[in-house]
Protein backbone atom coordinates (compact mmCIF):
# COMPACT_ATOMS: atom_id res chain seq x y z
CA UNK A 1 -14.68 8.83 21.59
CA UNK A 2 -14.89 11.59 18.88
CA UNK A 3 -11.99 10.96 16.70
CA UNK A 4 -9.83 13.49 14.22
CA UNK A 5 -8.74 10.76 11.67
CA UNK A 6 -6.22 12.76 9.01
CA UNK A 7 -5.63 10.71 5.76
CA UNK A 8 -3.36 11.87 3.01
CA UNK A 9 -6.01 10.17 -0.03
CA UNK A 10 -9.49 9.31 0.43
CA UNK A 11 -10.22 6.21 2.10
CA UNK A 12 -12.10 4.80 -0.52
CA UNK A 13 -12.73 2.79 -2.74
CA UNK A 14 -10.17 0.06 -1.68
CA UNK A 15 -8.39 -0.03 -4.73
CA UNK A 16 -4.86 0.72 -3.83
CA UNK A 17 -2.38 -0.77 -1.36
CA UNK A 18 -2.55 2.47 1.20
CA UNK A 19 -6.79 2.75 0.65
CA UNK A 20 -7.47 -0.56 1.38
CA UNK A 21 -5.41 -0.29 4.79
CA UNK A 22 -6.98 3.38 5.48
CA UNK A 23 -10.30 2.33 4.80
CA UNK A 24 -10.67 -0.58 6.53
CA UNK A 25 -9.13 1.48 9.61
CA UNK A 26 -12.10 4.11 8.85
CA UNK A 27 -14.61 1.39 8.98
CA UNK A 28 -13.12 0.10 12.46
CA UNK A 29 -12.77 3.21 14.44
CA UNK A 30 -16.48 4.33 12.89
CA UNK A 31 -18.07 1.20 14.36
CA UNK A 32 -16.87 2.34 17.55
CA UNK A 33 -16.88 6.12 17.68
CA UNK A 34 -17.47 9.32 16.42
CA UNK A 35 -15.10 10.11 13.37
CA UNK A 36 -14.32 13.71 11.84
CA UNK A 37 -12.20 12.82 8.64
CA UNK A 38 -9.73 15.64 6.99
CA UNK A 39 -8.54 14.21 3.97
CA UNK A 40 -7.43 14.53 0.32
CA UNK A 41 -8.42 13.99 -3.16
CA UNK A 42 -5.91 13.58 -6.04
CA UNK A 43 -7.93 11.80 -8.35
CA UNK A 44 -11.50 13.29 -9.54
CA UNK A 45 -12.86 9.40 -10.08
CA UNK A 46 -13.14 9.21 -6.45
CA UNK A 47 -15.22 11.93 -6.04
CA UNK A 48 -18.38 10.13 -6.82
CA UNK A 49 -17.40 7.95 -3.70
CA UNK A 50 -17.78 10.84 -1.22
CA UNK A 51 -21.51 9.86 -0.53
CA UNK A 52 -20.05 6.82 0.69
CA UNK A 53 -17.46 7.76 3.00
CA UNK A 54 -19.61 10.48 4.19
CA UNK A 55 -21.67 7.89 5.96
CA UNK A 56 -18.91 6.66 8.28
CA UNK A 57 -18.11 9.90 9.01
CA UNK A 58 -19.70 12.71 11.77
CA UNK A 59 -18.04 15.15 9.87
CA UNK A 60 -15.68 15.39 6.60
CA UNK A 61 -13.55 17.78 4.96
CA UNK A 62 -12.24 16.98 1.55
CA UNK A 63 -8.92 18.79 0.08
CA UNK A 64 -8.63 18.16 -3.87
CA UNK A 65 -5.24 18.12 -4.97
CA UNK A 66 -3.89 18.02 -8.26
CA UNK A 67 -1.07 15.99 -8.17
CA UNK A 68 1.05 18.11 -11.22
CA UNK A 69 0.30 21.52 -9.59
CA UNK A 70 1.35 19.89 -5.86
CA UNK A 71 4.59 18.96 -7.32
CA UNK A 72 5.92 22.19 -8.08
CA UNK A 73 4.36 23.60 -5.35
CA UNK A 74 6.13 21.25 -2.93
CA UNK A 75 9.22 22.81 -4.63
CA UNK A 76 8.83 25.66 -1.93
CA UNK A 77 10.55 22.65 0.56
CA UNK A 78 13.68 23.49 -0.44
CA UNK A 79 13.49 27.19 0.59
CA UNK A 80 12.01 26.39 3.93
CA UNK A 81 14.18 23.33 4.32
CA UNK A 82 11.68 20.94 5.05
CA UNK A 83 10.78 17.55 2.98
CA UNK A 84 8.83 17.91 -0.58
CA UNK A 85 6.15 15.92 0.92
CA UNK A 86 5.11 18.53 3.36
CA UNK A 87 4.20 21.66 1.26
CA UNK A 88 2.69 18.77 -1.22
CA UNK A 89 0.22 17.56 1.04
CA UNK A 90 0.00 21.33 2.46
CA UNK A 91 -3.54 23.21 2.35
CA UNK A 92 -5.01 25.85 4.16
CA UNK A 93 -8.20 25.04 3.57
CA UNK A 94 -8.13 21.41 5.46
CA UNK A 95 -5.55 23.24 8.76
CA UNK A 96 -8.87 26.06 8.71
CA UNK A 97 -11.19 22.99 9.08
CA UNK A 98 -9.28 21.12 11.41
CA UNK A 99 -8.67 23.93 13.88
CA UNK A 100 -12.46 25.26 13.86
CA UNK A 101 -13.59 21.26 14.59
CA UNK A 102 -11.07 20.99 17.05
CA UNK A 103 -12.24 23.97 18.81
CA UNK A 104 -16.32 23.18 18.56
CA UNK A 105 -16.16 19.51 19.00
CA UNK A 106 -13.26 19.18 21.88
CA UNK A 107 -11.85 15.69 20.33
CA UNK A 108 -10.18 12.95 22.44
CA UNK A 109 -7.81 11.41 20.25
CA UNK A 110 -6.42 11.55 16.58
CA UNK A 111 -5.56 8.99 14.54
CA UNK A 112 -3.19 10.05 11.67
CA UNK A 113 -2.65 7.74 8.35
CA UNK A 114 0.61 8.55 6.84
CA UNK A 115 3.07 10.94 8.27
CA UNK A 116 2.91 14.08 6.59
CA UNK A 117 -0.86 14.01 7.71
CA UNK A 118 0.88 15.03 11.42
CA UNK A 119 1.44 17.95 10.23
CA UNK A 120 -2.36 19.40 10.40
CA UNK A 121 -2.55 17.82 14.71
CA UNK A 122 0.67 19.79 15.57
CA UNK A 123 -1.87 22.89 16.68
CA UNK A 124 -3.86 20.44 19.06
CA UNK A 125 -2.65 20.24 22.63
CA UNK A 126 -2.94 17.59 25.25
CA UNK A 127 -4.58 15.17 22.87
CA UNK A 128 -4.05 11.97 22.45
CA UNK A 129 -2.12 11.14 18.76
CA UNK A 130 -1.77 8.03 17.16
CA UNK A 131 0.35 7.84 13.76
CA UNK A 132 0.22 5.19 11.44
CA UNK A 133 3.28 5.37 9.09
CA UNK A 134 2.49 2.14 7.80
CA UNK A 135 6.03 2.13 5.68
CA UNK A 136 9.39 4.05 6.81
CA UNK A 137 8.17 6.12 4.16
CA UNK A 138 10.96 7.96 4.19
CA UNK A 139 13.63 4.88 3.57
CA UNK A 140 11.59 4.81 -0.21
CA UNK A 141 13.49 7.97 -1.20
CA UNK A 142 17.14 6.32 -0.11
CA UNK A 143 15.84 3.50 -1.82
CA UNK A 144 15.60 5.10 -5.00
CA UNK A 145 18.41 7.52 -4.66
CA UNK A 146 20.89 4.97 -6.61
CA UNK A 147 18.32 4.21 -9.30
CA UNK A 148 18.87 7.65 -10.33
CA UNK A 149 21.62 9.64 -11.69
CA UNK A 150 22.38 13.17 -10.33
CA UNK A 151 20.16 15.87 -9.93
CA UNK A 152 17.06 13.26 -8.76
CA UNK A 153 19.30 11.10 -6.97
CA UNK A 154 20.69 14.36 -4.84
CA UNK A 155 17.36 15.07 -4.43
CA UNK A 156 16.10 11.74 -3.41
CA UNK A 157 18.87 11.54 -0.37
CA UNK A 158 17.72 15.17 0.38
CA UNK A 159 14.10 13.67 0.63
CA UNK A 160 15.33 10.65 2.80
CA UNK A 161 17.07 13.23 5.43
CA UNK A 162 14.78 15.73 5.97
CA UNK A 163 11.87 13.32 5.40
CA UNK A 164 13.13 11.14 8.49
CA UNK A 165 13.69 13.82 10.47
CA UNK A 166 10.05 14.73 10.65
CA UNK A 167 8.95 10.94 11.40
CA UNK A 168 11.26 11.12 14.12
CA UNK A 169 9.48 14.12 15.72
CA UNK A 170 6.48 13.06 14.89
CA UNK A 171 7.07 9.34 16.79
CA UNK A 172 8.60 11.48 19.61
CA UNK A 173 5.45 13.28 20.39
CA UNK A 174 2.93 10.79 20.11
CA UNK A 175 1.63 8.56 22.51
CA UNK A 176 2.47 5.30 19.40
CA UNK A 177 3.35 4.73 16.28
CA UNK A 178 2.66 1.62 13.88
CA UNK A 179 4.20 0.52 11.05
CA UNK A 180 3.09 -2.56 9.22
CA UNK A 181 5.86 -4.80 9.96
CA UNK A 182 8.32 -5.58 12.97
CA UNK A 183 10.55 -5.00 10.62
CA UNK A 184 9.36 -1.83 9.69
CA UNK A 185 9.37 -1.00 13.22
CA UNK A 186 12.88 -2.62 13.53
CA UNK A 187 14.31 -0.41 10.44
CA UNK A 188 13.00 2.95 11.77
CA UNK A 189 14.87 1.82 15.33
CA UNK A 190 17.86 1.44 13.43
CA UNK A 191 17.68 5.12 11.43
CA UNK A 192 17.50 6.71 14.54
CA UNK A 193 19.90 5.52 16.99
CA UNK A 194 19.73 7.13 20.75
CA UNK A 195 16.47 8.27 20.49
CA UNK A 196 13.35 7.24 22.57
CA UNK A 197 9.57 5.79 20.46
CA UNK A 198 6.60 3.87 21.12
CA UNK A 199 6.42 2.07 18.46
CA UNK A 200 4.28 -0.85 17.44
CA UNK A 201 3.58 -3.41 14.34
CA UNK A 202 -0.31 -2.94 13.12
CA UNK A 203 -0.41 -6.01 10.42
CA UNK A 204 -2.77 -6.08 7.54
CA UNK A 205 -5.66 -7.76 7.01
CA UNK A 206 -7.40 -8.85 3.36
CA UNK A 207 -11.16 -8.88 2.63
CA UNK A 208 -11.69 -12.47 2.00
CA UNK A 209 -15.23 -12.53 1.67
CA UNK A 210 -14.84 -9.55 -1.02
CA UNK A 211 -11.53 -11.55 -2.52
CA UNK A 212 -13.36 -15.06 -2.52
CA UNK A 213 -13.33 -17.44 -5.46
CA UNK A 214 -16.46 -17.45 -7.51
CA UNK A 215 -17.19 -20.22 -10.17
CA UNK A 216 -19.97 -18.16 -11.89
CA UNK A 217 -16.97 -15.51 -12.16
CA UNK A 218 -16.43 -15.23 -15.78
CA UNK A 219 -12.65 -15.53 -17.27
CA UNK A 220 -11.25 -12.36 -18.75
CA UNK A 221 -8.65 -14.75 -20.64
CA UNK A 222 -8.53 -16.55 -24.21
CA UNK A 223 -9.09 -20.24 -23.60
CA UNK A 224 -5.77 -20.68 -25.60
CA UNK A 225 -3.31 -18.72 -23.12
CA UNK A 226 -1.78 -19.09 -20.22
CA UNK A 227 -2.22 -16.15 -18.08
CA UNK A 228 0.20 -14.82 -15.47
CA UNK A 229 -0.73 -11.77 -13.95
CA UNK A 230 0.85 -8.93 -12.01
CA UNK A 231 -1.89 -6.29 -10.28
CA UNK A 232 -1.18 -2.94 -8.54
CA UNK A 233 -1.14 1.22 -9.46
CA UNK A 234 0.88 0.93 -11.91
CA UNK A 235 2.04 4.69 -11.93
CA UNK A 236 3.83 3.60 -8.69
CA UNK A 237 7.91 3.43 -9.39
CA UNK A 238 8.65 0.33 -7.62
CA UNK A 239 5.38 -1.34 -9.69
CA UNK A 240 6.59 -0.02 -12.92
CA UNK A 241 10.54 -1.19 -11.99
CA UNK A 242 8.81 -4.79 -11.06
CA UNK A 243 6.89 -5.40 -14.44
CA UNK A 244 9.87 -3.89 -16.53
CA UNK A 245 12.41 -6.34 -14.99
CA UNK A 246 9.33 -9.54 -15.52
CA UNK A 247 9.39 -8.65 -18.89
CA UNK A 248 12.98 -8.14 -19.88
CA UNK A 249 14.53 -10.64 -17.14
CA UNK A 250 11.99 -13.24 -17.11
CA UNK A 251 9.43 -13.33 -19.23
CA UNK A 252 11.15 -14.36 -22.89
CA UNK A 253 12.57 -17.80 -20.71
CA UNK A 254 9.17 -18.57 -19.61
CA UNK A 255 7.67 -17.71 -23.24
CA UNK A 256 10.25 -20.25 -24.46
CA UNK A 257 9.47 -23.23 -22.00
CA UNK A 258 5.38 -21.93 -22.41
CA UNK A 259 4.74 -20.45 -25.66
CA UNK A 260 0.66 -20.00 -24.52
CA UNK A 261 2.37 -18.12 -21.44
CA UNK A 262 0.81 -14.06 -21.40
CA UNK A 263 1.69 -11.71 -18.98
CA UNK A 264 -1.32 -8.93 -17.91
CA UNK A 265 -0.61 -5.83 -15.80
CA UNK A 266 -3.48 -4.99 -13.94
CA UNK A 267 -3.46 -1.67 -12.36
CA UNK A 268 -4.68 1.82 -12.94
CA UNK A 269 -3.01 4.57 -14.52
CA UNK A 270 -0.05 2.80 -16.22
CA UNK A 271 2.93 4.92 -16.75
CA UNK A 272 4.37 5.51 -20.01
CA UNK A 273 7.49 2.58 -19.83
CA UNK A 274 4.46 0.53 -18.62
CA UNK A 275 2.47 1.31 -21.93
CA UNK A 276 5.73 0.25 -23.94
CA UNK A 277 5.53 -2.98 -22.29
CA UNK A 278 1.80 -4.10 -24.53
CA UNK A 279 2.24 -6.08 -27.38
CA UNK A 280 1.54 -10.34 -28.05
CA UNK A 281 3.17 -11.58 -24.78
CA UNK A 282 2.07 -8.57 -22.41
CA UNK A 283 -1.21 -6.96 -21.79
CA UNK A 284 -1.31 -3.79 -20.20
CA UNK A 285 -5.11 -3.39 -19.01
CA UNK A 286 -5.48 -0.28 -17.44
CA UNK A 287 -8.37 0.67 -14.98
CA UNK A 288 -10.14 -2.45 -14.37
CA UNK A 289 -14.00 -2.57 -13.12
CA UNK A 290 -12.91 -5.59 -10.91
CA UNK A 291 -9.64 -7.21 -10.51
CA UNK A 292 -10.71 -10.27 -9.00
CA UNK A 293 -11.41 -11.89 -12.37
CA UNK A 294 -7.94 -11.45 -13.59
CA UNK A 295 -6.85 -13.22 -10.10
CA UNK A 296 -9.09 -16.04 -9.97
CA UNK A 297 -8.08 -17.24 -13.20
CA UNK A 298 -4.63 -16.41 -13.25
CA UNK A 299 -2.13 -19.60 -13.74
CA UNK A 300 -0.19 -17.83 -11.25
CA UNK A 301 0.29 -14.33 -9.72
CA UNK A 302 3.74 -12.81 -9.50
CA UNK A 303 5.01 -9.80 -7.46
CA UNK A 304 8.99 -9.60 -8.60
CA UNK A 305 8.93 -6.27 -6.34
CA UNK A 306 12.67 -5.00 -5.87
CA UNK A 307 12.15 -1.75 -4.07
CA UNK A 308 9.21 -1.81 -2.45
CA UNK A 309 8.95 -3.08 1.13
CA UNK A 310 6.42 -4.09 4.01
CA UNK A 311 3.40 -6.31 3.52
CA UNK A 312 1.91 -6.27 -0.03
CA UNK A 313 -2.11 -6.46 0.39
CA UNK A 314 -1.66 -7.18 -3.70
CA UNK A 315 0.33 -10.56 -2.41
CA UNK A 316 -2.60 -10.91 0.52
CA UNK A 317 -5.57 -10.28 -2.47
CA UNK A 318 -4.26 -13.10 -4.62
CA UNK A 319 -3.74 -15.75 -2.20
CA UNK A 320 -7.38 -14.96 -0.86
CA UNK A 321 -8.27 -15.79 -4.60
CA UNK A 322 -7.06 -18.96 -4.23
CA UNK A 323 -3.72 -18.61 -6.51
CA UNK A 324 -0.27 -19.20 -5.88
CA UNK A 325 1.77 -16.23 -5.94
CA UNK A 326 5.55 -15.97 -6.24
CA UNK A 327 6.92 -12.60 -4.59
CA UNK A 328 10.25 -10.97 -3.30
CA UNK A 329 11.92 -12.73 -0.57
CA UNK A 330 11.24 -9.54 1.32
CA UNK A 331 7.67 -9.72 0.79
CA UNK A 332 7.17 -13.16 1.66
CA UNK A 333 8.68 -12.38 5.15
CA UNK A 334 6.78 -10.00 5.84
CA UNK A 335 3.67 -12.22 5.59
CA UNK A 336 5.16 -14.81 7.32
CA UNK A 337 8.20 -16.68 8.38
CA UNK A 338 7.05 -20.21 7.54
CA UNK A 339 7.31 -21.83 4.64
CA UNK A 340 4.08 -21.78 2.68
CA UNK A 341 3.63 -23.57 -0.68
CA UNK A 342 0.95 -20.95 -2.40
CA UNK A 343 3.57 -18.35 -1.39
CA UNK A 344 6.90 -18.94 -2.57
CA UNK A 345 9.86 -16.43 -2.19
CA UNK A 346 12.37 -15.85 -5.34
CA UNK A 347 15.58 -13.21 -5.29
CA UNK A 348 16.83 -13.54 -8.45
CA UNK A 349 16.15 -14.16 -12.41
CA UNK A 350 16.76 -17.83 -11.47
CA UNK A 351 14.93 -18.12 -8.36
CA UNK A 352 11.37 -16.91 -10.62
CA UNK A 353 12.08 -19.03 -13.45
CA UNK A 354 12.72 -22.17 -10.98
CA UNK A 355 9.03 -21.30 -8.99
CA UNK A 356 7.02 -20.42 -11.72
CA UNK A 357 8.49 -22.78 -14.28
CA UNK A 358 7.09 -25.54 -11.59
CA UNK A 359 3.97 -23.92 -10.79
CA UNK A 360 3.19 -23.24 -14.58
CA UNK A 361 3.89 -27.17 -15.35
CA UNK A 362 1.39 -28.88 -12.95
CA UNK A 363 -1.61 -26.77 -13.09
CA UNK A 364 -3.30 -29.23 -10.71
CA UNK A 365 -0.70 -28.76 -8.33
CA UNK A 366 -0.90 -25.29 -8.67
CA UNK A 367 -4.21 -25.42 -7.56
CA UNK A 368 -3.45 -27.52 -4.34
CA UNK A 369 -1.12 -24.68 -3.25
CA UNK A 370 -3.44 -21.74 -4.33
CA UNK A 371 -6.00 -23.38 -2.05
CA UNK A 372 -3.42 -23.54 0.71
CA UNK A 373 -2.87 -20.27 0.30
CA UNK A 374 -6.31 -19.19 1.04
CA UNK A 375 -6.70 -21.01 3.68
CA UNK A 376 -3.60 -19.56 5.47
CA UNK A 377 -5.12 -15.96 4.60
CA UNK A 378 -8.61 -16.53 6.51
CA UNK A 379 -6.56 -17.73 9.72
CA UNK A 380 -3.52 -15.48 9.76
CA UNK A 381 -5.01 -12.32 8.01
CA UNK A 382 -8.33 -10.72 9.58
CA UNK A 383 -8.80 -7.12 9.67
CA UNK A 384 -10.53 -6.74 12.50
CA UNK A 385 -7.70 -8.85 14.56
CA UNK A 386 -4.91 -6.91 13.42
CA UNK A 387 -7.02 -3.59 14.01
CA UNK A 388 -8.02 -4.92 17.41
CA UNK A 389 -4.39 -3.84 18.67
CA UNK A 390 -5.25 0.01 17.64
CA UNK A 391 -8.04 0.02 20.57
CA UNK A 392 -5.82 -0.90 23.35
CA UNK A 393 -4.06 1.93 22.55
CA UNK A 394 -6.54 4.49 22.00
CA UNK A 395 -8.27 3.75 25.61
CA UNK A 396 -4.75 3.64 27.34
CA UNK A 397 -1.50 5.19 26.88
CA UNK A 398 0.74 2.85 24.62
């Protein structure tokens, strides 16, 4: 089939929670068929990976953004009335391209990653469009809406409302939509009561030969401290609200049952109250060449994620290291809803400093579960056997 496949970053490299989901979906619909990809850059590092994506592609069209000038520019939202997100991921430039392939290569389906991307396939007619919102994105902005005192949290429940309003047209007029979760699928249900979607889950998957232990892997840790680790972008709100509750909430407990106990952030482009976090018992890293060094030798691996939802492929990463991991109770279910020892769910200050307090006592035991939890990866998390459920619908109306 030749394939319009709209992206809001570029699918590559896998270093982020949304790239490693849109490239492995690049890399499965390229296998199969012909793939024109319309997509964005916002950060000029990932320009030297266009060679690479430019393989999988038959044709590509690459939109640089620069995320300071796209926020005031999706400022022009509330004059229109439509969501911030859609003049922010607005440019003439990719709707030109996509209208001229459109036209010259006649395509039989489009595949759209994130929502606002469904805005550039609205001029295409009796094609078949498939929308991958991955997240409610849109429930993120009533998340944060209390988090915030007035005028951002007015905003913020402006963003919710007008952002939901465009998923729900978008779900209306095409032929499915996935989310990551059932009960991502079940939460969108329940925003929009009375009204008619095909909806369907599309899990995750996790590279486990890529996230594999190693014993020639080198440590990037002092032989005298015990390292606990958090990894993710860590200019992402719900990342930076994570770490800064660790550290305030939990960490000084743990420091006084472990003195050796260090906590590392790994993640690119730490915000500012991330960078106020460094000092003896924290490590702020930065852009890292590899993350899996800081996994496979972390004590444990923690994910104390209040506001973010859906399934974590930072959770899925670590356990394919091998380590145990202690995440949000909401995290943990959306991996699964069995009990598994190298994943172990916590609410509450209490409920981290009970799991890890165990897990950073018996070291050998910690192993046993990290194990476990790599084992449950390879059978429950495959990419290509989630993805598998994207053909069906591509060769037959969902």
């Amino acid at each position: 089939m030749k394939i319009l496949y709209l992206v809001h970053r570029l699918p590559f490299p896998p270093n982020k929670g949304d790239k490693v989901r849109s490239y492995h979906l690049l890399r499965h619909l390229a296998a199969r068929h012909e793939v024109h990809l319309g997509t964005f850059i916002d950060d000029p590092d990932d320009e030297q990976h266009l060679p690479r994506v430019r393989e999988l592609c038959a044709s590509l069209h690459v939109a640089r953004l620069t995320p300071r000038i796209a926020k005031l520019l999706s400022l022009r939202g509330l004059l229109s009335g439509e969501a911030l997100s859609l003049p922010y991921y607005r440019d003439t430039g990719l709707q030109a391209w996509v209208d001229e392939t459109a036209a010259r290569v006649g395509f039989d389906a489009v595949v759209v990653f994130s929502g606002v991307m469904a805005q550039y396939a609205g001029g295409l007619r009796n094609v078949k469009t498939l929308v991958d919102f991955v997240d409610v994105d849109s429930a993120k902005w009533r998340d944060y809406a209390p988090e915030h005192a007035w005028p951002m949290s007015w905003l913020y429940r402006r963003e919710f409302s007008k952002l939901l309003g465009f998923e729900q047209r978008v779900a209306r007029e095409a032929a499915c939509s996935f989310f990551v979760t059932d009960n991502e699928v079940a939460l969108f249900r329940d925003l929009s009561p009375g009204q008619s979607f095909k909806l369907a889950a599309l899990g995750n998957g996790v590279d486990a030969e890529f996230f594999a232990p190693d014993v020639a892997r080198a440590s990037p840790f002092t032989v005298a401290e015990l390292p606990l680790v958090f990894t993710g972008a860590m200019d992402y709100w719900p990342n930076v609200d994570a770490v800064s509750w660790f550290v305030a909430d939990m960490l000084p407990a743990l420091r006084q049952r472990f003195p050796a106990l260090r906590f590392h952030i790994v993640g690119r482009s730490p915000a500012p109250a991330v960078q106020a976090l460094a000092g003896e018992a924290v490590n702020v890293t930065g852009t890292v060449p590899d993350v899996r060094p800081y996994l496979q030798h972390a004590a444990a691996v923690v994910a104390p994620l209040r506001l973010a939802r859906g399934l974590q492929n930072k959770v899925l990463e670590a356990m394919a290291m091998a380590r145990p991991v202690v995440a949000a109770g909401s995290c943990v279910r959306a991996i699964t809803q069995r009990a598994q020892p190298g994943l172990q769910p916590a609410d509450d200050v209490a409920g981290y400093l009970e799991r890890l307090g165990a897990l950073l006592a018996d070291r050998v035991a910690a192993d046993d579960t990290g194990r476990s939890a790599r084992a449950f990866v390879l059978g429950a998390y495959s990419w290509e056997a989630h993805l598998a459920g994207l053909d069906h619908h591509l060769e037959a109306t969902c």
